[in-house]
Protein backbone atom coordinates (compact mmCIF):
# COMPACT_ATOMS: atom_id res chain seq x y z
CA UNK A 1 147.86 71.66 145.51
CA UNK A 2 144.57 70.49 143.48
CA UNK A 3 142.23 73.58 143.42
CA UNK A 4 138.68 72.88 142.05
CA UNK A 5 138.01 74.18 138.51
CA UNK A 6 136.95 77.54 137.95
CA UNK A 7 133.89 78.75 135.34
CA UNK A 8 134.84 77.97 131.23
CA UNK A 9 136.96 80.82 129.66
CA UNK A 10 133.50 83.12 128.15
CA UNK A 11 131.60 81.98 131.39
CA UNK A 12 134.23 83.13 133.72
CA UNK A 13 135.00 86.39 131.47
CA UNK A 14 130.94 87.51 131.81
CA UNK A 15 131.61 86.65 135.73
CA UNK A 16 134.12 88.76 136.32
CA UNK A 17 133.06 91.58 134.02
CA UNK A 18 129.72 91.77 135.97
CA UNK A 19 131.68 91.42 139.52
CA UNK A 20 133.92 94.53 137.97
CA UNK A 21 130.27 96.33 137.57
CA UNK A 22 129.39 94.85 140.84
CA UNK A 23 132.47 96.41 142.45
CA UNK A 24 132.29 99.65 140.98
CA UNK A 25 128.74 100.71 141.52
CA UNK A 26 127.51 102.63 144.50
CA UNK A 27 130.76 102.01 146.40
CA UNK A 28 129.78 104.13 149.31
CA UNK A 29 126.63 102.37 149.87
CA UNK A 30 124.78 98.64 150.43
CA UNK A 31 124.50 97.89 146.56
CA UNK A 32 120.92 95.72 145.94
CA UNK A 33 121.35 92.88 143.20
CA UNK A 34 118.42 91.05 141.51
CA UNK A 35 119.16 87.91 139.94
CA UNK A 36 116.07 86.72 138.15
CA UNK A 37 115.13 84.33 135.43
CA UNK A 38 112.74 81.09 135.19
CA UNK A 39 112.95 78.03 137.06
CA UNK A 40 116.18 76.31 136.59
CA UNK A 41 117.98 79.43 134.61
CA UNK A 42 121.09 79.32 136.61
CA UNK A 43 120.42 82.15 138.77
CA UNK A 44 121.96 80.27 142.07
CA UNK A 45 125.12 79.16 139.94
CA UNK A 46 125.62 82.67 138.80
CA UNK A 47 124.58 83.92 142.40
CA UNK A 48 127.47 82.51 143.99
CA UNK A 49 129.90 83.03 141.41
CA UNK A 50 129.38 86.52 142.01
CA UNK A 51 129.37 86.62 145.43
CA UNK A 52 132.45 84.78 145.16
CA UNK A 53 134.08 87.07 142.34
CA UNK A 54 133.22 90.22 144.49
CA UNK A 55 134.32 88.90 148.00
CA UNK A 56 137.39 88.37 146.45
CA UNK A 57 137.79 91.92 144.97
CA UNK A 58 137.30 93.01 148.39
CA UNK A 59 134.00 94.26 148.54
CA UNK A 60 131.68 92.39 151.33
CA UNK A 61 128.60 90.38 149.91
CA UNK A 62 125.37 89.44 151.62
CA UNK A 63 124.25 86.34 149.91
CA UNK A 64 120.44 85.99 150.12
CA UNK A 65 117.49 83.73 147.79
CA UNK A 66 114.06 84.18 147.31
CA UNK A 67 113.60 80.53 148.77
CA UNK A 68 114.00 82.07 151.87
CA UNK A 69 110.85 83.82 151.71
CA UNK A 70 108.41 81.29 150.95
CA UNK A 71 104.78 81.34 151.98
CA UNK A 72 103.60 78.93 154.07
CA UNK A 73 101.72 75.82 152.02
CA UNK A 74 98.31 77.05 152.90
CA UNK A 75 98.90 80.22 151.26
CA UNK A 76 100.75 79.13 148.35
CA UNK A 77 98.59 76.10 147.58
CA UNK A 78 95.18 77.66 148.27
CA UNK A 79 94.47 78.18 144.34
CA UNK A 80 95.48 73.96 143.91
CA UNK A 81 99.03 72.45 144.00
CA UNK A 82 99.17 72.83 140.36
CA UNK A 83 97.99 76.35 139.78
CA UNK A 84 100.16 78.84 137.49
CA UNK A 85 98.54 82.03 139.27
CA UNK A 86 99.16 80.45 142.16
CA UNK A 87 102.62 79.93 142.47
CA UNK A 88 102.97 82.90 140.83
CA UNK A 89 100.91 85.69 143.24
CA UNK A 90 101.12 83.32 146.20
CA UNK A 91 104.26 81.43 146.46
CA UNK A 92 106.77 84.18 148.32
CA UNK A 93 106.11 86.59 151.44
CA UNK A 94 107.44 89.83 149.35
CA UNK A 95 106.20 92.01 152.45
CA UNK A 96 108.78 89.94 154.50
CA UNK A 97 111.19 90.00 151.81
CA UNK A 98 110.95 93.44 152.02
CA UNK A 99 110.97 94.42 155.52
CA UNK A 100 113.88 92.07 157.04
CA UNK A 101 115.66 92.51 153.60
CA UNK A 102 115.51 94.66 150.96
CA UNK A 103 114.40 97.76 152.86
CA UNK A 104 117.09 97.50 155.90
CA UNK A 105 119.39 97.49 153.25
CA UNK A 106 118.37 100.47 150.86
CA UNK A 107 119.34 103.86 151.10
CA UNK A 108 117.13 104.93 154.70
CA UNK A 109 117.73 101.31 156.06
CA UNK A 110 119.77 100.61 159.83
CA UNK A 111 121.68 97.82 157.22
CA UNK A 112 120.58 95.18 160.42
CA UNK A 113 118.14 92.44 158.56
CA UNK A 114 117.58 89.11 158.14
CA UNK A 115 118.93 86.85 155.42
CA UNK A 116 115.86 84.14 155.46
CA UNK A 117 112.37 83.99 157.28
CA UNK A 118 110.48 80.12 156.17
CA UNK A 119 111.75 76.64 155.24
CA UNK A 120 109.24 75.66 152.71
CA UNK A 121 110.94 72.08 153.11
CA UNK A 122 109.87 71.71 156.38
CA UNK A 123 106.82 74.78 156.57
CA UNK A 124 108.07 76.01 159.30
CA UNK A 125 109.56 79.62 160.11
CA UNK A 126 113.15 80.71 160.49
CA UNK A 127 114.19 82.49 163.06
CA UNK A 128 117.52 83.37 161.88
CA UNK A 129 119.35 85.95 163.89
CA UNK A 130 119.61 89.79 162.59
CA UNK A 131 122.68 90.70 160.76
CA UNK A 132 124.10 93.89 160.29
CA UNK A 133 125.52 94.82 156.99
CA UNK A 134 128.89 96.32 156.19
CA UNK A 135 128.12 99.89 154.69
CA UNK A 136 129.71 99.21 151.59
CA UNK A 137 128.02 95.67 151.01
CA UNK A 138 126.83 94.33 147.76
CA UNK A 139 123.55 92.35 148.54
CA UNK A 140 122.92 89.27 145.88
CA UNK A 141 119.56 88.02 146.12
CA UNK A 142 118.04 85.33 143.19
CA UNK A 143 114.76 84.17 142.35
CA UNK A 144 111.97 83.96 140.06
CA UNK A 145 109.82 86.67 139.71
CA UNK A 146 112.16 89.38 141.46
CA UNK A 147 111.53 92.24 139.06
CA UNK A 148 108.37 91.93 139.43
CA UNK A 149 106.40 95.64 140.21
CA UNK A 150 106.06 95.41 143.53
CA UNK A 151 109.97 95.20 144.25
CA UNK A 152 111.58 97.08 141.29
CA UNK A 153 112.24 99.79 143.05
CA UNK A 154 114.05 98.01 145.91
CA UNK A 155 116.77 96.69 143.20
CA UNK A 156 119.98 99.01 142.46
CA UNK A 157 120.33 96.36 139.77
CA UNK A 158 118.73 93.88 138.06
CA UNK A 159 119.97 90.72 135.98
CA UNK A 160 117.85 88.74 134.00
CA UNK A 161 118.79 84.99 132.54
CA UNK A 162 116.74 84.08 129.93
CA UNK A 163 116.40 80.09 128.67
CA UNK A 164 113.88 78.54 126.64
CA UNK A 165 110.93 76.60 127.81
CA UNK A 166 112.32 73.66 126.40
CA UNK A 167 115.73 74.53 128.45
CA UNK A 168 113.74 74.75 131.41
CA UNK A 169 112.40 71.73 131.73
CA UNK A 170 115.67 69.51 130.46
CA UNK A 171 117.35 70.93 133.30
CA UNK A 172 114.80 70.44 135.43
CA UNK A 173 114.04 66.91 134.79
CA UNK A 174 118.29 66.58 135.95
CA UNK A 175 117.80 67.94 138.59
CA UNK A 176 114.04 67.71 140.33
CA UNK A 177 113.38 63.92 139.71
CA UNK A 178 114.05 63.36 143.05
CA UNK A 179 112.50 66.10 144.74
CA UNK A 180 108.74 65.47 142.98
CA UNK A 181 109.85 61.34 142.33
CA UNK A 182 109.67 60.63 138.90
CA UNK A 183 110.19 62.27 135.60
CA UNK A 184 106.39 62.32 134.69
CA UNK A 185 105.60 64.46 137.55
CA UNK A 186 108.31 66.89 136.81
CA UNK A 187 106.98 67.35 133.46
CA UNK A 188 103.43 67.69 134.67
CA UNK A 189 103.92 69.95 137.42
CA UNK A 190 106.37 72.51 135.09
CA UNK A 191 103.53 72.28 132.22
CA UNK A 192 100.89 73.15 134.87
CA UNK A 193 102.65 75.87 137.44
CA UNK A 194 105.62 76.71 136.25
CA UNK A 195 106.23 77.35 132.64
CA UNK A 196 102.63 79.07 132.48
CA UNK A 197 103.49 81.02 135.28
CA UNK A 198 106.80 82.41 133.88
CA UNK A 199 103.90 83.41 130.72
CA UNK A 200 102.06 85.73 133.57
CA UNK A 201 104.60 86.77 134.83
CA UNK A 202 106.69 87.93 131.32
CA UNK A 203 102.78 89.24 130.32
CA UNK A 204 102.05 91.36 133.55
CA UNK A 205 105.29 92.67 134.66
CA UNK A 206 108.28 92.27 131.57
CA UNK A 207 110.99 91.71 133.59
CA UNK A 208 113.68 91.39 130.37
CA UNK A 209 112.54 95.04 129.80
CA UNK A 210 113.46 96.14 132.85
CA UNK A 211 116.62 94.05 133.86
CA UNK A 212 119.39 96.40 133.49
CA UNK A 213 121.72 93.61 132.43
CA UNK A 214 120.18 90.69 130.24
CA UNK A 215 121.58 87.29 129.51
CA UNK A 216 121.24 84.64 127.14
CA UNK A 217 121.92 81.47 129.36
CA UNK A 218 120.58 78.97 127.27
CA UNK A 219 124.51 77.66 127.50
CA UNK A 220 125.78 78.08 130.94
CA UNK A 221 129.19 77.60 129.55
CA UNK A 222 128.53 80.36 126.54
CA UNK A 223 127.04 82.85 128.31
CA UNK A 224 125.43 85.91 125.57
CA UNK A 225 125.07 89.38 127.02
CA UNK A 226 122.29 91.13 125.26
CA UNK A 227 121.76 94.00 126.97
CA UNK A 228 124.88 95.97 129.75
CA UNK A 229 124.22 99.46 131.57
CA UNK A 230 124.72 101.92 129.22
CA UNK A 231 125.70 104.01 132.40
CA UNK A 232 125.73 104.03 135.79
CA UNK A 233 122.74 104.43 138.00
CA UNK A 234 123.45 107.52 140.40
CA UNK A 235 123.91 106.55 144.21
């Protein structure tokens, strides 16, 4: 039987030592997971390899993104298409995020919520059925901007991926050329909203300060950990 390839040797190592931490923390409870970092860090790569890792240690996930809880264009466009402060204050519903996500799922939460809530693709809302939550899940969410202040305190755990500028954009011009149509307006639109938003965002809220786990993912296959829990949060 051909099975499909699995993560490089270091890659898959710093997988399954952070589905081991995954696993192990606040076992009796939903578990909240942050998995931040700028555009095109990796942070849905390393989302589902997690998810994966921990589903098959046995311990239910709840797979979730940020992109789920988009505003709708009016909102997140009103400061221009190509605004930095924009897409950084006005691109997500982090009141939604919150109420059919993050808060169902924290310590006081009924565990029943709501995975999604807009397709920014098509601007149009979800209305995805509620879900109820094993008790012992491990929720994975990713995104950019997710340890932001405003939802710190709804993480039990926060990972941050960190990639140059440069980085960035080389991935993105791989994989967004079709999505804005052409390589020019890749590059414009990342040295307009994105790259100088991921500067307000590092200057107002310093997310690699207060990621609990920090990697260097400038090489997805050669993964650097520069910062690991030094213990255990309590439950």
């Amino acid at each position: 039987m051909i099975t499909a390839p699995g993560p490089p040797p270091l890659r898959g190592h710093v997988v399954s030592r952070l589905a081991d931490l995954l696993v192990t923390s606040a076992p009796d409870r939903v578990l909240r997971v942050a998995i931040d970092g700028p555009d095109a860090a990796g942070k849905t790569t390393l989302a589902d390899e997690l998810a994966d890792a921990v589903t098959r240690r046995g311990r239910p996930v709840v797979r979730a993104g940020v992109d789920g809880f988009h505003q709708p264009t009016h909102v997140r466009r009103r400061r221009g298409s190509m605004s930095a402060e924009g897409y950084f204050l006005d691109a997500f519903d982090y009141p939604a995020l919150r109420r059919l996500l993050l808060d169902p799922l924290g310590p006081t939460g009924d565990r029943r919520y709501r995975d999604a809530c807009f397709d920014h693709r098509g601007d149009t809302p979800l209305d995805r059925p509620v879900q109820r939550a094993a008790d012992d899940a491990v929720l994975v969410v990713d995104g950019v901007f997710l340890l932001r202040a405003q939802l710190r305190d709804c993480w039990d755990l926060g990972l941050f991926l960190q990639i140059s500028p440069a980085e960035s954009l080389r991935r993105a011009l791989r994989r967004d050329v079709t999505l804005f149509g052409s390589d020019a307006a890749v590059r414009t639109r990342y040295a307009a909203r994105y790259l100088p938003a991921q500067e307000l965002y590092h200057a107002q809220a310093a997310p690699r300060d207060h990621a609990d786990v920090l990697i260097d993912n400038e090489r997805p296959d050669h993964p650097v950990v520069l910062r690991w829990p030094v213990a255990r949060r309590p439950a």
